[in-house]
Protein backbone atom coordinates (compact mmCIF):
# COMPACT_ATOMS: atom_id res chain seq x y z
CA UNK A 1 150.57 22.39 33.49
CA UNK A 2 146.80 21.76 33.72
CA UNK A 3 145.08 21.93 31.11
CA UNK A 4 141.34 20.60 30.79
CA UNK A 5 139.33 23.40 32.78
CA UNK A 6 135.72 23.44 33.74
CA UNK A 7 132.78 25.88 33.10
CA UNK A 8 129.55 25.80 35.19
CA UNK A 9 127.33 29.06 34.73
CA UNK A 10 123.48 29.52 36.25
CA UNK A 11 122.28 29.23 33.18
CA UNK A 12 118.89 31.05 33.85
CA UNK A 13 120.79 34.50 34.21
CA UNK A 14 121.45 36.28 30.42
CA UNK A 15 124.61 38.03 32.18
CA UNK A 16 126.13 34.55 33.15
CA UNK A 17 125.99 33.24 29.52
CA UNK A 18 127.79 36.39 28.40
CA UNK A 19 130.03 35.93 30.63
CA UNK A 20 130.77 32.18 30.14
CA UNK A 21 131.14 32.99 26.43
CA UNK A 22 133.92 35.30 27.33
CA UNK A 23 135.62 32.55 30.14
CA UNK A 24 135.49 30.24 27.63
CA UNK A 25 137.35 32.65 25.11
CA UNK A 26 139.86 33.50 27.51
CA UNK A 27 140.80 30.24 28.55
CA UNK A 28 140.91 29.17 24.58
CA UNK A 29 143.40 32.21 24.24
CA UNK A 30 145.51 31.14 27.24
CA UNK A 31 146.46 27.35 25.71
CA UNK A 32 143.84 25.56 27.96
CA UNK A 33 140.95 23.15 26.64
CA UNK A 34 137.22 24.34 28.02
CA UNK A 35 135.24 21.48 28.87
CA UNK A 36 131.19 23.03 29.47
CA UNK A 37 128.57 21.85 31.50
CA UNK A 38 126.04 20.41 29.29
CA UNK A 39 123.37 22.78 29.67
CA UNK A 40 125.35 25.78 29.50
CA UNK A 41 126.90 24.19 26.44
CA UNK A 42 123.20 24.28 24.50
CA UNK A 43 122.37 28.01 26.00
CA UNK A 44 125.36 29.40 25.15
CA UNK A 45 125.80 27.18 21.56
CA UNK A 46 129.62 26.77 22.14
CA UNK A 47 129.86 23.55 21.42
CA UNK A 48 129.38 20.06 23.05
CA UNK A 49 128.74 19.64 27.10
CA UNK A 50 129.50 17.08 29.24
CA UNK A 51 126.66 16.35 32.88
CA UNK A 52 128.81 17.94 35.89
CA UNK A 53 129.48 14.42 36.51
CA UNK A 54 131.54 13.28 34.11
CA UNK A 55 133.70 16.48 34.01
CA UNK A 56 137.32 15.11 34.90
CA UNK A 57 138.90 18.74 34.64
CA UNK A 58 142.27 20.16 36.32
CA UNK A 59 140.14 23.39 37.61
CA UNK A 60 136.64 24.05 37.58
CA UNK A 61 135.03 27.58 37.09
CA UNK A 62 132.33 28.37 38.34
CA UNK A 63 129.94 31.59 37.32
CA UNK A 64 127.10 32.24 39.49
CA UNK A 65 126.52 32.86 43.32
CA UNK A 66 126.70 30.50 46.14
CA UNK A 67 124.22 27.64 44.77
CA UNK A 68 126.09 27.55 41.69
CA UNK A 69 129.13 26.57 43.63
CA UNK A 70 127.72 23.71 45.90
CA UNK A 71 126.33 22.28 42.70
CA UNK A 72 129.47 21.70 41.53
CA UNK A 73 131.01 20.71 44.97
CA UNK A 74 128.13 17.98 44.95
CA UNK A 75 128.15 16.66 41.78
CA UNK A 76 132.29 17.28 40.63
CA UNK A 77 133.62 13.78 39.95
CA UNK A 78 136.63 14.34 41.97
CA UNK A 79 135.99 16.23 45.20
CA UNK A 80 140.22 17.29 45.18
CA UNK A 81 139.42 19.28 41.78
CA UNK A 82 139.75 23.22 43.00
CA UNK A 83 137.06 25.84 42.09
CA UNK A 84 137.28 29.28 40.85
CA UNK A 85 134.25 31.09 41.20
CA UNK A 86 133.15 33.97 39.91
CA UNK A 87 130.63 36.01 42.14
CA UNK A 88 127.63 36.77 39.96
CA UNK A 89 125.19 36.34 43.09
CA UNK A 90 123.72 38.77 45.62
CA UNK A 91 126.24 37.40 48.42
CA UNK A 92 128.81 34.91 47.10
CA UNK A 93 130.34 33.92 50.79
CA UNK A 94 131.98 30.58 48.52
CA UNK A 95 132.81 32.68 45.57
CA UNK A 96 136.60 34.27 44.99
CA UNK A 97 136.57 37.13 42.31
CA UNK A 98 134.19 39.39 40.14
CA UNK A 99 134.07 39.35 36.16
CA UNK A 100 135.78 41.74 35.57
CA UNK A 101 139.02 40.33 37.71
CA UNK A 102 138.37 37.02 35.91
CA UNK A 103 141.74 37.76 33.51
CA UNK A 104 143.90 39.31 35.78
CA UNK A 105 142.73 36.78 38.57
CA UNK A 106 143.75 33.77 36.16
CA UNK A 107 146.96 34.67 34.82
CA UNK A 108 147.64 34.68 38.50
CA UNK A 109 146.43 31.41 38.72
CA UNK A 110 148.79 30.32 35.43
CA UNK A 111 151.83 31.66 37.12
CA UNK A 112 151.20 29.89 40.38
CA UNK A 113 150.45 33.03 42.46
CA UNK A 114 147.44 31.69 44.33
CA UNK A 115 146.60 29.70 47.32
CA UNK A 116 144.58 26.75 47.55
CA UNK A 117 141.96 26.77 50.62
CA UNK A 118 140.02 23.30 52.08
CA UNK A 119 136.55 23.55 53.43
CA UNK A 120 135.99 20.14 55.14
CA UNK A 121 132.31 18.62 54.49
CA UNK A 122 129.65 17.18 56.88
CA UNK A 123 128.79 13.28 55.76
CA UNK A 124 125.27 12.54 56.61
CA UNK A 125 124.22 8.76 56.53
CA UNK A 126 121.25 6.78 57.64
CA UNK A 127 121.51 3.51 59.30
CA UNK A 128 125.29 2.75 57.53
CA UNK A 129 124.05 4.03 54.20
CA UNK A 130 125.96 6.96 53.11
CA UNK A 131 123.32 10.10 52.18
CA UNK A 132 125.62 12.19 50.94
CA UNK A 133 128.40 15.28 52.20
CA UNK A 134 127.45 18.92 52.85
CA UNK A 135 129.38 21.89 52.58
CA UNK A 136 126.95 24.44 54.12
CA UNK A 137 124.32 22.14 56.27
CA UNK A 138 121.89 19.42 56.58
CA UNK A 139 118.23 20.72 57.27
CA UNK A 140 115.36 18.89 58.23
CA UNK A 141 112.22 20.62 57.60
CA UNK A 142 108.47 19.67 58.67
CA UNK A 143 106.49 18.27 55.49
CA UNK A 144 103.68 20.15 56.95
CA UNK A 145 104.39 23.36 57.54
CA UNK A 146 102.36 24.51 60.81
CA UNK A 147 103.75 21.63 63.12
CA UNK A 148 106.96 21.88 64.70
CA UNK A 149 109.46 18.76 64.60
CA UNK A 150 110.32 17.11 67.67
CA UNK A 151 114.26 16.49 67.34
CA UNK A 152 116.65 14.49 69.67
CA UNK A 153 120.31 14.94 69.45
CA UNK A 154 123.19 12.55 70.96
CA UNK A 155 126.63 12.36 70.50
CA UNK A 156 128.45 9.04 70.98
CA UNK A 157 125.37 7.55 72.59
CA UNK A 158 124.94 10.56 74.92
CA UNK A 159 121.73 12.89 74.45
CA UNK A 160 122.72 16.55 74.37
CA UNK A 161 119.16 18.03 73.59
CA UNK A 162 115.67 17.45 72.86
CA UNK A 163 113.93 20.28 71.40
CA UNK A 164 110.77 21.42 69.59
CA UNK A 165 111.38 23.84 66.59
CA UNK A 166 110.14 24.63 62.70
CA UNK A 167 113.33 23.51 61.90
CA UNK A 168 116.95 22.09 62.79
CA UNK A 169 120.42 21.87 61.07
CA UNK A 170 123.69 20.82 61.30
CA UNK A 171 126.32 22.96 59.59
CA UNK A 172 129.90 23.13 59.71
CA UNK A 173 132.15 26.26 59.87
CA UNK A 174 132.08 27.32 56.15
CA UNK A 175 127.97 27.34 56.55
CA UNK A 176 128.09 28.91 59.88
CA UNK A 177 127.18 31.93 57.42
CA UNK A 178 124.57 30.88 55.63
CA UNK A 179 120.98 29.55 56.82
CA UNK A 180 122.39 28.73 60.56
CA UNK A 181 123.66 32.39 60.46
CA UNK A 182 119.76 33.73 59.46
CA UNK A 183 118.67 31.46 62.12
CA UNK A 184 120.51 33.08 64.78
CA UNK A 185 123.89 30.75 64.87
CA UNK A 186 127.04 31.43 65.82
CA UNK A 187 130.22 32.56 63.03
CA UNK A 188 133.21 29.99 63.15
CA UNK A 189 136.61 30.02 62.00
CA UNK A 190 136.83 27.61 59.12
CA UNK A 191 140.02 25.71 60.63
CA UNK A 192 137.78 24.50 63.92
CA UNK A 193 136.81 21.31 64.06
CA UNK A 194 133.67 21.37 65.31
CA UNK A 195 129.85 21.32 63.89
CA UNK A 196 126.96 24.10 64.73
CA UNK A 197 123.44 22.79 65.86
CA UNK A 198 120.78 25.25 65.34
CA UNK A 199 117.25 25.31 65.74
CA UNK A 200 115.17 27.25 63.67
CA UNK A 201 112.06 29.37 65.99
CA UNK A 202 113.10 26.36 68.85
CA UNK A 203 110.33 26.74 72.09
CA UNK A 204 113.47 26.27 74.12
CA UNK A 205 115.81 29.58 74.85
CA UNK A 206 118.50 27.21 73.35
CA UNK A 207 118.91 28.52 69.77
CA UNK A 208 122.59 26.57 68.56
CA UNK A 209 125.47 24.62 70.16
CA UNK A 210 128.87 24.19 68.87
CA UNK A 211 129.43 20.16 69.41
CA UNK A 212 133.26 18.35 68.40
CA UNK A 213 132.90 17.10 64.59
CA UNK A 214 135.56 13.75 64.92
CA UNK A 215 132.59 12.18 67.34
CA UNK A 216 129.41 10.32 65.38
CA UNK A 217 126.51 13.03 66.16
CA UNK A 218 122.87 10.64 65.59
CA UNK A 219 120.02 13.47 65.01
CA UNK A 220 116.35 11.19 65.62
CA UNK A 221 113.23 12.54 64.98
CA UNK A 222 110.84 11.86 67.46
CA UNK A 223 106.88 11.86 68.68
CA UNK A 224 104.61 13.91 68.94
CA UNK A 225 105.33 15.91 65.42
CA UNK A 226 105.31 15.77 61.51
CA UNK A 227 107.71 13.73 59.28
CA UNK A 228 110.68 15.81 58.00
CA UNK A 229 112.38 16.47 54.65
CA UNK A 230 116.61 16.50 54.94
CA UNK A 231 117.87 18.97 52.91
CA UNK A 232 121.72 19.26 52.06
CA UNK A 233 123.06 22.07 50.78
CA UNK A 234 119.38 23.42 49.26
CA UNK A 235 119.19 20.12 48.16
CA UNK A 236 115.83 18.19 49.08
CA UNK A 237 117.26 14.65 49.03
CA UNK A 238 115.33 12.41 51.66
CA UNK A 239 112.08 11.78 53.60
CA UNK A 240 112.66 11.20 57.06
CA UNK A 241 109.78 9.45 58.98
CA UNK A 242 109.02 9.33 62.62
CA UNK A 243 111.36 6.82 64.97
CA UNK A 244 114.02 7.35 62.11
CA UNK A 245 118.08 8.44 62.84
CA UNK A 246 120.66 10.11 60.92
CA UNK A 247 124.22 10.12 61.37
CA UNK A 248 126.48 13.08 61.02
CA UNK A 249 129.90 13.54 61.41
CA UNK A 250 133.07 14.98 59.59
CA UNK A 251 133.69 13.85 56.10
CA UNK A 252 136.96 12.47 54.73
CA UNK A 253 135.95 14.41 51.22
CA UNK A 254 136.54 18.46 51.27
CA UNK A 255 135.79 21.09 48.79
CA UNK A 256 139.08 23.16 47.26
CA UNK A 257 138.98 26.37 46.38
CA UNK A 258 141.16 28.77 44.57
CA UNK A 259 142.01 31.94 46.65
CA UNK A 260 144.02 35.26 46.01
CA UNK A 261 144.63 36.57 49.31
CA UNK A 262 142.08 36.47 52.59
CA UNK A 263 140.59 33.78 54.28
CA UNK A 264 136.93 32.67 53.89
CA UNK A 265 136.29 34.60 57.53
CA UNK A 266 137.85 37.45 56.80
CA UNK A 267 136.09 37.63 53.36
CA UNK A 268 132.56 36.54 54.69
CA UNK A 269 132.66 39.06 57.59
CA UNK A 270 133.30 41.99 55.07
CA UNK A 271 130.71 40.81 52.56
CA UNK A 272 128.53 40.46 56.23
CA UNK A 273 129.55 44.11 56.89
CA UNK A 274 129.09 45.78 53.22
CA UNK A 275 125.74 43.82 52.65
CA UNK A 276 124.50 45.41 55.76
CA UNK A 277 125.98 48.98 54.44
CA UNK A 278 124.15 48.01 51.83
CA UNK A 279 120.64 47.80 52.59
CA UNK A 280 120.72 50.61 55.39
CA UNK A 281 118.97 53.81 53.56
CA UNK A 282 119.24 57.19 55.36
CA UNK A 283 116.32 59.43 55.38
CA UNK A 284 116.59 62.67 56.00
CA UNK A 285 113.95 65.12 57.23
CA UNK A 286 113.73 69.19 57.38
CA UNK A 287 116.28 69.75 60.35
CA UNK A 288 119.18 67.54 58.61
CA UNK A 289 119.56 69.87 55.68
CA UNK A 290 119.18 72.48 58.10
CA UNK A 291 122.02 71.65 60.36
CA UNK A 292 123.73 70.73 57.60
CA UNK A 293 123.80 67.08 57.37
CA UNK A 294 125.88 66.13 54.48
CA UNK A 295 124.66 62.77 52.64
CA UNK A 296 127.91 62.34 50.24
CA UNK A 297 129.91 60.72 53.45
CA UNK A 298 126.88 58.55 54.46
CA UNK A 299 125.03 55.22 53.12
CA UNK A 300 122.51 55.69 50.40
CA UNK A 301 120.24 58.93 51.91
CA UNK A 302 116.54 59.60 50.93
CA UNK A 303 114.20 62.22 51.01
CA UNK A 304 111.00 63.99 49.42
CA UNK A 305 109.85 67.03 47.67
CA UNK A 306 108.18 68.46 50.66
CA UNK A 307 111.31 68.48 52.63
CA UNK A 308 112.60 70.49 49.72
CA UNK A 309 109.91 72.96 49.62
CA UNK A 310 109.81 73.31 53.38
CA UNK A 311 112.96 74.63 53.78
CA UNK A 312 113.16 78.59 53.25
CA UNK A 313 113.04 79.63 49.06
CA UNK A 314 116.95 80.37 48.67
CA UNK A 315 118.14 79.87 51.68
CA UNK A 316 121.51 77.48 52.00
CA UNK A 317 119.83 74.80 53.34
CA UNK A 318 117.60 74.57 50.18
CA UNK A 319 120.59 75.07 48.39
CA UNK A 320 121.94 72.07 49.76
CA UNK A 321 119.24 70.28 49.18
CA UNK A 322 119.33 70.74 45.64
CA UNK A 323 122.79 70.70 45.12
CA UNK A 324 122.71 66.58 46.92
CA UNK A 325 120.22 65.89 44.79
CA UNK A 326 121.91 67.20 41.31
CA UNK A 327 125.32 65.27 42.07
CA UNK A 328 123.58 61.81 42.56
CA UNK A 329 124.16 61.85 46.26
CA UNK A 330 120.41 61.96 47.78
CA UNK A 331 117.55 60.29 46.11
CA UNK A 332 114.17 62.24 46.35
CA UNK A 333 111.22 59.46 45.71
CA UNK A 334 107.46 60.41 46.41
CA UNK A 335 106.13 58.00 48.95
CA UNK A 336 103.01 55.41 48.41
CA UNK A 337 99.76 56.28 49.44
CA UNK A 338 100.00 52.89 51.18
CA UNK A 339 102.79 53.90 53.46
CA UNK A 340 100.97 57.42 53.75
CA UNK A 341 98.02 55.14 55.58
CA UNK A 342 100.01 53.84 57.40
CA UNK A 343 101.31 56.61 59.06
CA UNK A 344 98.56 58.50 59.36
CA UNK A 345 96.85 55.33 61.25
CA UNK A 346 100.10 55.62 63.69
CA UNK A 347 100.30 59.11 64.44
CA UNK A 348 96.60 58.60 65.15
CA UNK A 349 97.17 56.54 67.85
CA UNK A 350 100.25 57.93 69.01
CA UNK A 351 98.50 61.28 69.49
CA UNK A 352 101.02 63.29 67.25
CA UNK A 353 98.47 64.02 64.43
CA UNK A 354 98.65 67.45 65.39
CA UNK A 355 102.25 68.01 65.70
CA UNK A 356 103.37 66.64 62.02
CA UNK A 357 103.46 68.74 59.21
CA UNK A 358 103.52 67.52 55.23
CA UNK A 359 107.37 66.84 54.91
CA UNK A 360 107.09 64.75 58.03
CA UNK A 361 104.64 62.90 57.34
CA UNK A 362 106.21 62.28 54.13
CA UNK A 363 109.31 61.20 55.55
CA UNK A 364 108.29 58.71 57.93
CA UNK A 365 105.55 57.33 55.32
CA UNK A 366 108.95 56.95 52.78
CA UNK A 367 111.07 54.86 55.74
CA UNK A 368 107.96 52.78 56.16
CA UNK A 369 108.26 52.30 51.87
CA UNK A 370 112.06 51.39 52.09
CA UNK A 371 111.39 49.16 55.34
CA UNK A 372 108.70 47.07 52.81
CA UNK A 373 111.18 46.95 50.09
CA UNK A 374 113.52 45.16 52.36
CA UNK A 375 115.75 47.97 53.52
CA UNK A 376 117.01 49.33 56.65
CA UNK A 377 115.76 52.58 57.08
CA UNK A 378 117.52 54.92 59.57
CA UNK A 379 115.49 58.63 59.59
CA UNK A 380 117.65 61.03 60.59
CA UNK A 381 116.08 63.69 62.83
CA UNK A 382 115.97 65.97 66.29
CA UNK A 383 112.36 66.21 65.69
CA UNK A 384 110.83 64.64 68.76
CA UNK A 385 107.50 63.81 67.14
CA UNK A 386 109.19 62.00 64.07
CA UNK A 387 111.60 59.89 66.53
CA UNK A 388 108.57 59.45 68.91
CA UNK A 389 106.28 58.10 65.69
CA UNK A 390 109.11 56.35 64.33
CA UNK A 391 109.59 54.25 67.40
CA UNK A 392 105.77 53.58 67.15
CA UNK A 393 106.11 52.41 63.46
CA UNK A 394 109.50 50.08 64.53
CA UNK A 395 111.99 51.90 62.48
CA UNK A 396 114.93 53.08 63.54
CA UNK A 397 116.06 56.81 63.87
CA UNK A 398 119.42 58.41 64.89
CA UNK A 399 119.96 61.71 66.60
CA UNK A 400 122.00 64.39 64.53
CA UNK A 401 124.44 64.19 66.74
CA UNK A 402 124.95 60.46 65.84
CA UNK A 403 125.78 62.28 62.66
CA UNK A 404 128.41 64.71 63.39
CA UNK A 405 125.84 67.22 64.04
CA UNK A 406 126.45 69.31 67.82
CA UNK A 407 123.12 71.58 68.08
CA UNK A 408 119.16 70.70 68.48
CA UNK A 409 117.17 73.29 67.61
CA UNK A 410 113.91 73.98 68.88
CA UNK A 411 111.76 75.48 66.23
CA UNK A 412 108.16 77.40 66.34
CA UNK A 413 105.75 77.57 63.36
CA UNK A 414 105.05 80.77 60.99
CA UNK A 415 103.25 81.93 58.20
CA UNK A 416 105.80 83.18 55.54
CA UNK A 417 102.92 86.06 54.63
CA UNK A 418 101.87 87.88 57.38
CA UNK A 419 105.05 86.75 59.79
CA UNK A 420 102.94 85.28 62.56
CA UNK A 421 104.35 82.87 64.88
CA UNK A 422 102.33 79.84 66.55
CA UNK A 423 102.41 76.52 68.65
CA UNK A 424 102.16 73.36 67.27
CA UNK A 425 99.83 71.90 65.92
CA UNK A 426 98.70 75.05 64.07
CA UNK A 427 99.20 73.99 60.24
CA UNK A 428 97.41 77.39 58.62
CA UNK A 429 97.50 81.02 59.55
CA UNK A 430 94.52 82.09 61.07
CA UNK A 431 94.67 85.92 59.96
CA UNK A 432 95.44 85.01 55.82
CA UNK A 433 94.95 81.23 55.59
CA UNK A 434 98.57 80.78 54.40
CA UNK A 435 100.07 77.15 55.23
CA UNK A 436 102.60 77.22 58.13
CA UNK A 437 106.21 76.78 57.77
CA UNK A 438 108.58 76.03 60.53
CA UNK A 439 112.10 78.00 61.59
CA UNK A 440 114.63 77.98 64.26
CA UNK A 441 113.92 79.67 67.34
CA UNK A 442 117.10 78.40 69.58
CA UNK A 443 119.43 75.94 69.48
CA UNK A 444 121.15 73.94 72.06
CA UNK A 445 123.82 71.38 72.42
CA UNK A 446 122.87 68.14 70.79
CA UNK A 447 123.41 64.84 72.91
CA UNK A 448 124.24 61.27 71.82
CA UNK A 449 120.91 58.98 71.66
């Protein structure tokens, strides 16, 4: 049975060293000798560390995202050694379990109830000289950053394309995910035996090509343009100057990786999906609570106060409003007087000004907040001059009906004191001064946007 198992943690993360100290327990409790990386070793004061290097283990763990696992892959001893990695990272494509599966996940592993999954490497070499293997992809880069590298590829002597871009890689099918995925390349099976080219902002409409991986691929960087810097894995490693080739082709080393059940495709294209889910943010205006949108069976939904105090005192909409916010299920955050500007400067020159009262303002000046944080906003409305001002501001909105809603209402404008009706953009009662509200004056079948 093995018995000398690895720990690797990012040691910059407080929640990693807690949870290395309680690996390290658990594998002490299950019969098995812990062998630490050095500097988690001194962080985590349990006891002596060894450089990844000179870690001859039977398994290595590894806690941390995606970095902390090609670290490992590049520096193990032995490249046959299997990981087991723990996801403490934002994505984790590489990584198997979470923490709190660790115990479960390795008396599986002690009884033999796992599978052990290869991930073939790309070697890079220059003029005979081995570089070193990548897991993910080899990136050149332009040391200065304005110009654009001019980049030749050939493949057993035979140019396949010359192209101007800020960048270009080479990455196999495990980092078909990663940076050639954000640069617009192509997903691949992990069993194909083939390499992805892609070029990062190219001048050419050619953004990737998926080339054989057995044949030598020689990637020269050419005049006029900067000198580059190859990158492997994240890794800065080499300068490349101008006139000068690398060689690329499928290593004989691969990484090993301890698995419980799906493939890496099947387990990057659902972390692809939920990260997505993720970052999309409803936000839902007047006419959602209205119709009666309900937030619980959505993604994260948003809103503001004025939405709230727009809707009719008592009424079920308001109700509902109120009773989404109480349970946790919609999120009611004030937008920034930044985002306010901004809208305001949009509807401006969109020439809806006059058609947008407080709560939609507010809610279009909110999706504009998410959209800065790094979101996905999606506003959720049948009001023409929110979709039309949305569409001006780049964010995307969905039609109720998207929603499971079947009616669009078309409303008019009142004053809640005297009962007088008017036509947008009327905001105040003329007779009393009171501020206008809005209500339902028909409703039609909703269509599909």
């Amino acid at each position: 049975m093995p018995r000398r198992v690895g720990i690797i943690a990012k040691t910059e993360s407080r929640e990693a060293l807690e949870i290395a100290k309680k690996v390290n327990r658990a594998v002490v409790d299950h019969g098995l000798t812990p062998v630490l990386e050095q500097q988690l070793s001194r962080r985590s004061r349990l006891g002596n560390g060894r450089p990844v290097n000179r870690m001859n283990v039977d398994l290595m763990i590894t806690l941390g995202g995606d970095g902390t696992v090609l670290k490992a892959v590049r520096e193990m001893p032995k490249s046959k050694t299997p990981i087991f990695a723990i996801n403490l990272g934002r994505r984790g494509y590489l990584t198997e379990i979470e923490p709190e599966d660790f115990e479960g996940s390795l008396k599986r592993w002690l009884d033999g109830d796992f599978q052990i999954e290869e991930q073939w490497r790309v070697a890079v070499s220059q003029n005979g000289h081995r570089i070193g293997d990548c897991l993910n992809e080899a990136l050149l880069l332009p040391r200065t950053p304005d110009k654009m590298l001019n980049v030749a590829a050939a493949q057993n002597g035979k140019r396949i394309i010359k192209a101007r871009a800020d960048g270009f890689m080479v990455a196999t099918p495990t980092g078909s995910t990663a940076h050639s995925f954000s640069a617009g390349g192509p997903v691949l099976e992990t069993s194909l035996n083939v390499l992805v080219m892609t070029l990062i902002a190219p001048l050419q409409p050619v953004r990737s090509l998926v080339i054989p991986a057995e044949r030598k691929l020689t990637v020269r960087l050419e005049e006029p343009g900067p000198t580059a810097t190859l990158v492997n894995d994240g890794n800065p490693v080499k300068q490349i100057g101008l006139g000068q080739s690398l060689e690329m082709r499928r290593s004989m080393n691969s990484a090993y990786f301890v698995r419980f059940g799906d493939t890496f495709l099947q387990r990057s294209l659902r972390r692809l999906a939920s990260e997505r889910e993720c970052l999309t943010a409803l936000v839902l205006d007047t006419s959602a609570f209205i119709m009666g949108f309900n937030p619980s069976k959505t993604a994260e939904a948003y809103s503001v106060e004025a939405v709230e105090v727009e809707l009719s005192e008592g009424t079920m909409p308001q109700l509902r409003f109120r009773m989404f916010r109480e349970k946790g299920e919609l999120t009611v955050r004030a937008p920034s007087l930044r985002a306010q500007t901004i809208v305001d400067d949009a509807s401006s020159r969109a020439g809806e000004s006059g058609y947008l009262s407080k709560a939609d303002r507010e809610v279009l000046a909110l999706a504009v907040d998410l959209k800065l944080d790094g979101r996905e906003p999606i506003i959720v409305s049948d009001d023409y001059a929110i979709q039309n001002l949305a569409d001006h501001l780049q964010i995307e909105h969905g039609s109720l009906a998207n929603f499971g809603i079947v009616h669009r209402f078309r409303w008019i404008m009142y004053c809640p004191a005297c009962y007088r009706r008017y036509q947008p953009p009327e905001k105040k009662c003329r007779i009393c001064g009171t501020e206008l509200r809005r209500k339902v004056l028909s409703k039609a079948s909703a269509s599909r946007c």
